[in-house]
Protein backbone atom coordinates (compact mmCIF):
# COMPACT_ATOMS: atom_id res chain seq x y z
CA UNK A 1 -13.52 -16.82 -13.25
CA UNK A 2 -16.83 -16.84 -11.31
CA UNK A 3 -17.05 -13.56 -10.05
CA UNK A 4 -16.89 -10.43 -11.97
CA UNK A 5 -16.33 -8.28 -8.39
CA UNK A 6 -13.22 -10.61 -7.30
CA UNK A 7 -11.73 -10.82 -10.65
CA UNK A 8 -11.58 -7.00 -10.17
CA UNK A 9 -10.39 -6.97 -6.72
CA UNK A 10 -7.98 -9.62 -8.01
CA UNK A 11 -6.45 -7.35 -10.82
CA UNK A 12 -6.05 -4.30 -8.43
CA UNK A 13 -4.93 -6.43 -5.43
CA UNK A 14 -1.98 -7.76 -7.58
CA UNK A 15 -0.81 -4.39 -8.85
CA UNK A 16 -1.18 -2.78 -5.18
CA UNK A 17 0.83 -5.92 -4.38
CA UNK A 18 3.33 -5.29 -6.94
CA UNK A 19 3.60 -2.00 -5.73
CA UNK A 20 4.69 -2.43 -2.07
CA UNK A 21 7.64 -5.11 -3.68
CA UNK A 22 8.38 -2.09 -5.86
CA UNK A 23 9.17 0.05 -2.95
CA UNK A 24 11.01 -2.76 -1.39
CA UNK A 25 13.39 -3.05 -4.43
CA UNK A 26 13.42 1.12 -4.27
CA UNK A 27 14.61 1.06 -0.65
CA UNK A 28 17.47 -1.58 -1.17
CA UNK A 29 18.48 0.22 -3.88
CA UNK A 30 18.93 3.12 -1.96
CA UNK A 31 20.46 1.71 0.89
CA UNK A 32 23.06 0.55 -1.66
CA UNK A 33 23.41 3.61 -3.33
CA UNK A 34 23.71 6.08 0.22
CA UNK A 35 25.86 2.83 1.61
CA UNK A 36 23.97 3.13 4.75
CA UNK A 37 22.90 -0.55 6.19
CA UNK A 38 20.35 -1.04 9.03
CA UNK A 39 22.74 -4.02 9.94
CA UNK A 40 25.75 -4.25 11.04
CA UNK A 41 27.33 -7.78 8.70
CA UNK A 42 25.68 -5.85 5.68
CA UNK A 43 27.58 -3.16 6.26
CA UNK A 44 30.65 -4.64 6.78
CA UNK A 45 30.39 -6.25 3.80
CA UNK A 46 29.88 -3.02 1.60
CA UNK A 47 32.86 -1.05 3.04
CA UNK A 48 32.84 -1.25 6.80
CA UNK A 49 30.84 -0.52 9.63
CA UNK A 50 31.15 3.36 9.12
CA UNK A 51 28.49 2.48 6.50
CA UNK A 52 25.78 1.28 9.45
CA UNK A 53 24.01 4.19 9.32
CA UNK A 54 20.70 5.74 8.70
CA UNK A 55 20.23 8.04 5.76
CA UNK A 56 17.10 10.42 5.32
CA UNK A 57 16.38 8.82 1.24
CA UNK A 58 16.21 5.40 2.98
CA UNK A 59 14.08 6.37 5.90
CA UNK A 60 11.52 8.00 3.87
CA UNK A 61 11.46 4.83 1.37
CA UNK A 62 10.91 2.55 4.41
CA UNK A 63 7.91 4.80 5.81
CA UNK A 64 6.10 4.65 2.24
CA UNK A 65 7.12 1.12 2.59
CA UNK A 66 5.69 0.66 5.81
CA UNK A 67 2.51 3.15 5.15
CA UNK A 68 1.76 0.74 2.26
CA UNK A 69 1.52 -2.48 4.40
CA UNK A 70 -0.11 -0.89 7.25
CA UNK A 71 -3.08 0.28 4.56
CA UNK A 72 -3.03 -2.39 2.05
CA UNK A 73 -3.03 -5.33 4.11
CA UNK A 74 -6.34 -4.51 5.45
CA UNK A 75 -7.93 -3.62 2.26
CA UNK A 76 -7.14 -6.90 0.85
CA UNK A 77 -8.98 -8.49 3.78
CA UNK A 78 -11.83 -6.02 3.38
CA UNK A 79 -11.79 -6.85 -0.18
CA UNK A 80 -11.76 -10.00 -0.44
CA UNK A 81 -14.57 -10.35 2.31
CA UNK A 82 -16.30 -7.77 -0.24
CA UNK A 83 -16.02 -9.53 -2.88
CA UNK A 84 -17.92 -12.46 -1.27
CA UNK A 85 -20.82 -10.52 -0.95
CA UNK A 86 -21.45 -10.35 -4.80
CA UNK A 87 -21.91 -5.92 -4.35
CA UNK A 88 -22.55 -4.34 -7.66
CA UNK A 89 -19.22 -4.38 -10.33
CA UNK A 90 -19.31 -1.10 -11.39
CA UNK A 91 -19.79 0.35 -7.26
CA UNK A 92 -16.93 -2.52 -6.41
CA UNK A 93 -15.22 -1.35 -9.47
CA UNK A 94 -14.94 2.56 -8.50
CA UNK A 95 -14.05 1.28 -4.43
CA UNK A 96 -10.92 -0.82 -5.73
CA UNK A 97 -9.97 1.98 -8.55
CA UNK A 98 -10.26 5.06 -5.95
CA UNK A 99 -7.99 2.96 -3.29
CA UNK A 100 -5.09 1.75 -5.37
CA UNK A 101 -5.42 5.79 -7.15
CA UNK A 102 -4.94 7.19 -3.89
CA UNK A 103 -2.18 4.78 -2.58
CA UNK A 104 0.04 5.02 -5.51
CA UNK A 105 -0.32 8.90 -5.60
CA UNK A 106 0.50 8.71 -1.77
CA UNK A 107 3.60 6.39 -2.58
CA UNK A 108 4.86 9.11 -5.10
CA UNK A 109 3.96 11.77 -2.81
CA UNK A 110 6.21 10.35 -0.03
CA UNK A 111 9.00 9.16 -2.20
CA UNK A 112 9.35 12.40 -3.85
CA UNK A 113 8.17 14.80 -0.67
CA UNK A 114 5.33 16.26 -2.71
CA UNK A 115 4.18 19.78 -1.25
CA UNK A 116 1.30 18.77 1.86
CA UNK A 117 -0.94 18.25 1.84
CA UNK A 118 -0.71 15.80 -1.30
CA UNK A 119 0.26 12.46 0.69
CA UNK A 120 -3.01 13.35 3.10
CA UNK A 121 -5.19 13.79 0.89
CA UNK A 122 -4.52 10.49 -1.22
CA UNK A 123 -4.33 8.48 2.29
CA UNK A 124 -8.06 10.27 3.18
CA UNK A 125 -9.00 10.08 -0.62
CA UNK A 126 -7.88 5.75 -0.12
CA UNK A 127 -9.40 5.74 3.52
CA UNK A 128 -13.00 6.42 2.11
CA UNK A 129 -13.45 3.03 -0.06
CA UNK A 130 -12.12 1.30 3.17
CA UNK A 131 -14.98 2.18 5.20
CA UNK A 132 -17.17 2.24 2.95
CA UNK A 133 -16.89 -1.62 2.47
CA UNK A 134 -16.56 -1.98 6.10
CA UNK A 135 -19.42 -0.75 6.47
CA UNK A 136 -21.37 -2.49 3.83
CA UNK A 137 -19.91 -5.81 5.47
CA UNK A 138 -21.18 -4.79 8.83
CA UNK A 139 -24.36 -3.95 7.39
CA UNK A 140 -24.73 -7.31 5.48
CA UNK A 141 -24.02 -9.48 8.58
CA UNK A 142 -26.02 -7.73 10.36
CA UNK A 143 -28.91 -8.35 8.01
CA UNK A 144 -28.14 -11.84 8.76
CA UNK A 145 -27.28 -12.58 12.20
């Protein structure tokens, strides 16, 4: 592999990655488990509609869910432009680390409803590397525009 920065932001990419399907499988398996179906045919077909319901266990696992892709999506985008840049490994390497840290301690924080203010301080704690990269890729175009 060319790049010893993308190779990194490869490896950490995929487990964040594997992560949000992990939550996916957690939240189906709850639904299942609380029988309570956001539609109405899946419902029917585990015990009736009585079972199209919300339950609080399922809600929370969809927000982590949803938490993840609203903050992952962009860092792969950020990372991957990032990466391009050729930064140093070991700076790159402490960026990717701290973010995929802080968003699996915020995953475990919501799934299990840690004491606050654990889940805010792993989303600020994951929000730092974020901007720090956007800014380093403002700061690089810039240098070249």
């Amino acid at each position: 592999m060319g790049s010893g920065v993308f190779a990194c932001f490869s490896f950490y990419s995929t487990l964040l990655v594997l992560k949000m399907y992990s939550l996916a499988v957690i939240t189906g398996q709850l639904r299942l488990r609380r029988k309570a179906f956001a539609n109405p045919e899946d419902a029917l077909r585990h015990g009736g509609l009585v079972y199209h319901r919300t339950d609080p266990d399922v809600e929370r696992s969809r927000r982590a869910h949803r938490n993840d892709m609203e903050n992952i999506f962009p860092f792969l985008f950020l990372g991957a432009i990032y990466s391009l840049m050729e930064p140093n490994l070991h700076i790159a390497h402490v960026h990717f680390l701290v973010f995929f840290v802080a968003r699996v301690v915020h995953s475990v924080a919501y799934l299990f409803a840690l004491k606050a203010p654990t889940r805010s301080l792993a989303y600020i704690i994951g929000q730092i590397p974020c901007v720090s990269i956007a800014l380093q890729i403002l700061v690089n175009i810039a240098a070249v525009w």
